[in-house]
Protein backbone atom coordinates (compact mmCIF):
# COMPACT_ATOMS: atom_id res chain seq x y z
CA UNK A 1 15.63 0.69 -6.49
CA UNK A 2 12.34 0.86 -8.48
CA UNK A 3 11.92 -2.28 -10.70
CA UNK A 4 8.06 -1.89 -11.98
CA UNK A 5 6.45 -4.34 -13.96
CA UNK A 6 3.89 -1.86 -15.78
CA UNK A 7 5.00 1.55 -16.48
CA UNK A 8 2.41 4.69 -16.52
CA UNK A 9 2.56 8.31 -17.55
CA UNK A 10 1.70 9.99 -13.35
CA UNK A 11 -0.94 12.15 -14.25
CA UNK A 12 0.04 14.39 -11.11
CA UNK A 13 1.35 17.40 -11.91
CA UNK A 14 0.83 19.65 -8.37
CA UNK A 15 0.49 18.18 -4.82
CA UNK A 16 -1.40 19.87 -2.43
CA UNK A 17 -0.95 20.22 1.39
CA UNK A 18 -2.69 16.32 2.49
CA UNK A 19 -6.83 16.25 2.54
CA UNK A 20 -7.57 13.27 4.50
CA UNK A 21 -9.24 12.13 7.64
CA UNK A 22 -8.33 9.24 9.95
CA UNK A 23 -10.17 7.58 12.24
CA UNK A 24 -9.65 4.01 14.07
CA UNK A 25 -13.62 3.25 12.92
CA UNK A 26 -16.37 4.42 10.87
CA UNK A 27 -19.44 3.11 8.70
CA UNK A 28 -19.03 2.88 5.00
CA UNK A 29 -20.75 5.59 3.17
CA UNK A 30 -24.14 4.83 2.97
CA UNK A 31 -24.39 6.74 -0.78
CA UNK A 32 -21.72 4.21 -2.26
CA UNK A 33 -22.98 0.55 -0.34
CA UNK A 34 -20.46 -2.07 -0.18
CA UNK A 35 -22.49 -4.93 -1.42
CA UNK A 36 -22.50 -3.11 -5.20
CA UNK A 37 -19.07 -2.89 -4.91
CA UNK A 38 -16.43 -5.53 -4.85
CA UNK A 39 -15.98 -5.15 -8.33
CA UNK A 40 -19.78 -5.56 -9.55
CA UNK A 41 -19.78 -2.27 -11.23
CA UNK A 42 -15.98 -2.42 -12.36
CA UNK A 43 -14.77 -2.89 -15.56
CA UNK A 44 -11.04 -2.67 -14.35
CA UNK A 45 -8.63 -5.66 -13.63
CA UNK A 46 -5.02 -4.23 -14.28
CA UNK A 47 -2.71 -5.31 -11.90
CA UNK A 48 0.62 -3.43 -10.70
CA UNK A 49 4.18 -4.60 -8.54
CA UNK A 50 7.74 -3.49 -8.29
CA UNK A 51 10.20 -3.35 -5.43
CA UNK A 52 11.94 -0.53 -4.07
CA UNK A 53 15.01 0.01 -1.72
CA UNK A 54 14.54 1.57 1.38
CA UNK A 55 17.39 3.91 2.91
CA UNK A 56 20.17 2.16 3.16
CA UNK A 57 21.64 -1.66 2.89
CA UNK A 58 25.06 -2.76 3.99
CA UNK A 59 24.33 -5.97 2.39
CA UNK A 60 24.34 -4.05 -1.08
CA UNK A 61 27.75 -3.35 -2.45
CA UNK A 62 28.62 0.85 -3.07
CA UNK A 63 31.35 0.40 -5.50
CA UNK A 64 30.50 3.07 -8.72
CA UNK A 65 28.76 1.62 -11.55
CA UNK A 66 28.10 -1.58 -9.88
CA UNK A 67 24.76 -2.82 -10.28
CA UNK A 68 23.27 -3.82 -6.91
CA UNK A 69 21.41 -7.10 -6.30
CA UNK A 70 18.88 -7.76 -3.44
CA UNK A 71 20.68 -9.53 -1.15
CA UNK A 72 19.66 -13.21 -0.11
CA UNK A 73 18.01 -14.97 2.50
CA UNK A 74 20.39 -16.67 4.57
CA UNK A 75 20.05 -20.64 4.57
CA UNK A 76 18.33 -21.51 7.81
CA UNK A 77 20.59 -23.22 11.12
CA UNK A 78 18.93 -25.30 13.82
CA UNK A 79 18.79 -23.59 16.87
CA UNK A 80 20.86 -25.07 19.96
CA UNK A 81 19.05 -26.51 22.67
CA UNK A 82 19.09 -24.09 25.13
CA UNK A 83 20.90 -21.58 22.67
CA UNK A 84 18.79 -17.76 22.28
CA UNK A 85 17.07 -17.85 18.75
CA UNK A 86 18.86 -15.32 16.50
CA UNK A 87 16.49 -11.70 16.38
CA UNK A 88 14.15 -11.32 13.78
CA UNK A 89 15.56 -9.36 10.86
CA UNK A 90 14.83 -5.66 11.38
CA UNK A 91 12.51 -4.20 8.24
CA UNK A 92 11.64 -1.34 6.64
CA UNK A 93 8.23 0.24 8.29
CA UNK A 94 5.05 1.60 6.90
CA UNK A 95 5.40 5.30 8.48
CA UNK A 96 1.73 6.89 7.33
CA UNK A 97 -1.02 6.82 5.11
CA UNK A 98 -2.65 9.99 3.65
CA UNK A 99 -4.39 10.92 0.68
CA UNK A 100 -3.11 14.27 -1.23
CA UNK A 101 -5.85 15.44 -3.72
CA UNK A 102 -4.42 17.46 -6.89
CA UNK A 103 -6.44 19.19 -9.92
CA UNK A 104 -5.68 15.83 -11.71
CA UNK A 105 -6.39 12.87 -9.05
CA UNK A 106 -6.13 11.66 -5.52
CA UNK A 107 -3.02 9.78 -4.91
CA UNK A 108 -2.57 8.06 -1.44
CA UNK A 109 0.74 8.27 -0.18
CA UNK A 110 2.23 5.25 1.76
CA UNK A 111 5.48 7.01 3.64
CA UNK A 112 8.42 4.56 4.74
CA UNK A 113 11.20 4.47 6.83
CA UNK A 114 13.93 2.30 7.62
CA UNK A 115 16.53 0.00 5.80
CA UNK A 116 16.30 -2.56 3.50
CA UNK A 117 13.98 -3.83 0.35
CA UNK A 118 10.73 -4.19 -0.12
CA UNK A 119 8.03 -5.18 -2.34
CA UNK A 120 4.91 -3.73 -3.43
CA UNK A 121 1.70 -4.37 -5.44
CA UNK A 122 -1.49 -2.99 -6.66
CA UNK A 123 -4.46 -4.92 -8.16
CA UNK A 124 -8.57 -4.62 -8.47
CA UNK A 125 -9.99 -7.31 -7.00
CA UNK A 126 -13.56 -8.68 -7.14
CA UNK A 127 -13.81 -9.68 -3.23
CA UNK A 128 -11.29 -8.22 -0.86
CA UNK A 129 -10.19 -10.54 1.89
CA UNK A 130 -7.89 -10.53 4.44
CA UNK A 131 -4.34 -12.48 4.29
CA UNK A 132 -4.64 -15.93 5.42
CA UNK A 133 -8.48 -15.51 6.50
CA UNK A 134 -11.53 -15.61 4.40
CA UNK A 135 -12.98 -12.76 6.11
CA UNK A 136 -14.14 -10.02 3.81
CA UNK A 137 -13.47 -6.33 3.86
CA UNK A 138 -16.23 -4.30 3.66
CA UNK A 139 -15.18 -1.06 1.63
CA UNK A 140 -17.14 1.38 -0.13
CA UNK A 141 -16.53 1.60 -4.12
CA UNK A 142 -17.42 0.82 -7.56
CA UNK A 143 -14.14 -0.89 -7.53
CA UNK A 144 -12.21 -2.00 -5.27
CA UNK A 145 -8.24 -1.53 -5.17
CA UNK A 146 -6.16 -4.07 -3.13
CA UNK A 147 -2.64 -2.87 -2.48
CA UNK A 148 -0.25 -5.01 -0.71
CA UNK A 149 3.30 -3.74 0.99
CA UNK A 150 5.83 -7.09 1.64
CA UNK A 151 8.69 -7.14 3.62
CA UNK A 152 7.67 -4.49 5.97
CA UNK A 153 6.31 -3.98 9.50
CA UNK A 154 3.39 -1.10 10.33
CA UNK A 155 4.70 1.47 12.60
CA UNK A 156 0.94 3.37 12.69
CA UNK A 157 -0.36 2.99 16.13
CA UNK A 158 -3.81 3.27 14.94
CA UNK A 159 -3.58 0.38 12.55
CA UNK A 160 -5.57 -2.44 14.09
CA UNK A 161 -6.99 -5.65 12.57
CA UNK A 162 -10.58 -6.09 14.85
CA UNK A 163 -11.81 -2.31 13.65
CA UNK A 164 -9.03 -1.06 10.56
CA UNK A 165 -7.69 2.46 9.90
CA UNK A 166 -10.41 4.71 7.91
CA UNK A 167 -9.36 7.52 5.57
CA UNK A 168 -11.99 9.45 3.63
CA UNK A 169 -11.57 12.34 1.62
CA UNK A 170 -13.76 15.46 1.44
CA UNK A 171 -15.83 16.50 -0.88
CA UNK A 172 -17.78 14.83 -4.21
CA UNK A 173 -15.67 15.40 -6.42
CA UNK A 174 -12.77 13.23 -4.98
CA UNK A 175 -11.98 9.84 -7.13
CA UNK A 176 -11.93 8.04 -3.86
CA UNK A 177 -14.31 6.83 -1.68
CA UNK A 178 -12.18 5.53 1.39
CA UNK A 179 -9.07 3.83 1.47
CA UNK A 180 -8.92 0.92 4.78
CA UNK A 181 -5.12 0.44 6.29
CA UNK A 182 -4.23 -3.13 8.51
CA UNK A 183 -1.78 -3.54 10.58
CA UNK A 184 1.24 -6.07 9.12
CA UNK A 185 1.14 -9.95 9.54
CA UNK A 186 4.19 -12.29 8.15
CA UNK A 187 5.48 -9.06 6.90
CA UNK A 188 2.74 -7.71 5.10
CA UNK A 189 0.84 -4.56 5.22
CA UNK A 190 -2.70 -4.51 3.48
CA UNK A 191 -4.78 -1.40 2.18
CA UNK A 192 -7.99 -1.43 0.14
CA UNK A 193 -9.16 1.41 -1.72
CA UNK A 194 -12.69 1.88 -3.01
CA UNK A 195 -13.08 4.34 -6.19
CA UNK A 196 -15.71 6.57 -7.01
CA UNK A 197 -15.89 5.73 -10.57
CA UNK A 198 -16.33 2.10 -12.25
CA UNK A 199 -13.40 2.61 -14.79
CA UNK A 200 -10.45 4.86 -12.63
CA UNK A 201 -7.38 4.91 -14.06
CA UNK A 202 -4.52 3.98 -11.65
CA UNK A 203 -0.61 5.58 -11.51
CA UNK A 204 1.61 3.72 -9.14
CA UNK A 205 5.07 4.85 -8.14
CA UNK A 206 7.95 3.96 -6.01
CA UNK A 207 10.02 6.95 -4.96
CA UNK A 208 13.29 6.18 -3.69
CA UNK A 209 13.67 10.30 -3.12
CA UNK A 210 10.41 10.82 -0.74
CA UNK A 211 10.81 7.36 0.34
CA UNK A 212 7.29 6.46 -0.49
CA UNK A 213 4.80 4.11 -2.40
CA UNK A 214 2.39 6.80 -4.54
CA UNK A 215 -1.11 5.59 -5.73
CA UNK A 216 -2.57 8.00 -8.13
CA UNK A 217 -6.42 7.58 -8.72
CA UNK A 218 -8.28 9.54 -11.35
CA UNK A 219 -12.21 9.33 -12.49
């Protein structure tokens, strides 16, 4: 279930077998330096969020012509001295990152797996930090994209917070410089993506068919 709050025209017509590298570490290009980007040269602020349904939810009802609702958070019971705390509710995972280049744009792909909902977002920010740190990410870019996945867990092994996942395309011509991938925290998977160009435009959409968050990126 795909409930957007901006809706754009996806400027991808063709996708191409996946042109990206990935590495654990890596410097930031020295040709694009991080401290002129972090929005400095960026005249974009749009922001972007929807959710999206994951495989399958036996909280949801499957009568015909029923429209579902997200189901709610149970109220919260005291645990029992000496009682085992109830498991943690099992959410949908962050599968892989890659970046697919077309004739049109890059668009990093964000696969997922599992049951249940899920909420995304997409916004340039100024200076990218960390959840619940002040730490700053240092990203290549004119801009800088910050894209946020909530209510899931990262099932990438290589996702790490000390030294983040790296993915670069090849080549010039590419609208994106890198995109960084953490590891989830409270239920929250972080990405940044730094852009080639000062004014990309930016596609975003939840698939419920390939099970995936698209980011489309063009100069």
């Amino acid at each position: 279930m795909d409930v957007p709050t901006r809706t754009w025209v996806s400027a991808v017509a063709l996708v191409l077998p996946a042109l990206a590298v990935s590495t654990a570490c890596g410097a930031p290009d020295p040709d694009h330096p991080a401290g002129e980007a972090h929005g400095l040269r960026c005249q974009q602020f749009e922001s972007f969020s929807g959710q999206l349904l994951v495989g399958d939810s036996p909280s949801l009802p499957t009568v015909p012509d029923v429209v579902p609702t997200l189901p709610t958070v149970p109220d919260v019971v005291p645990v029992e001295p000496g009682a085992q705390p109830s498991p943690a509710p099992v959410l949908p995972t962050l599968d892989s990152i890659e970046i697919e280049p077309t004739a049109a744009a890059d668009t990093i792909v964000f696969g997922l797996g599992g049951d249940g909902s899920m909420g995304w977002s997409a916004r340039f920010v100024q200076m990218p930090l960390l959840h619940g740190t002040d730490e700053p990410v240092s990203i290549s870019g004119a801009c800088v994209l910050q894209i946020d996945l909530t209510g899931v867990d990262s099932n990438i092994d290589s996702l790490r917070r000390e030294v983040p996942m790296r993915i670069s395309p090849e080549g010039e011509a590419s609208s994106v410089v890198e995109v960084l991938g953490y590891p989830s925290g409270s239920a929250l998977v972080q990405s940044f993506v730094g852009t080639r160009s000062g004014t990309p435009t930016v596609t975003v959409e939840a698939s419920v068919d390939r099970t995936a968050i698209t980011v489309a990126i063009s100069s």
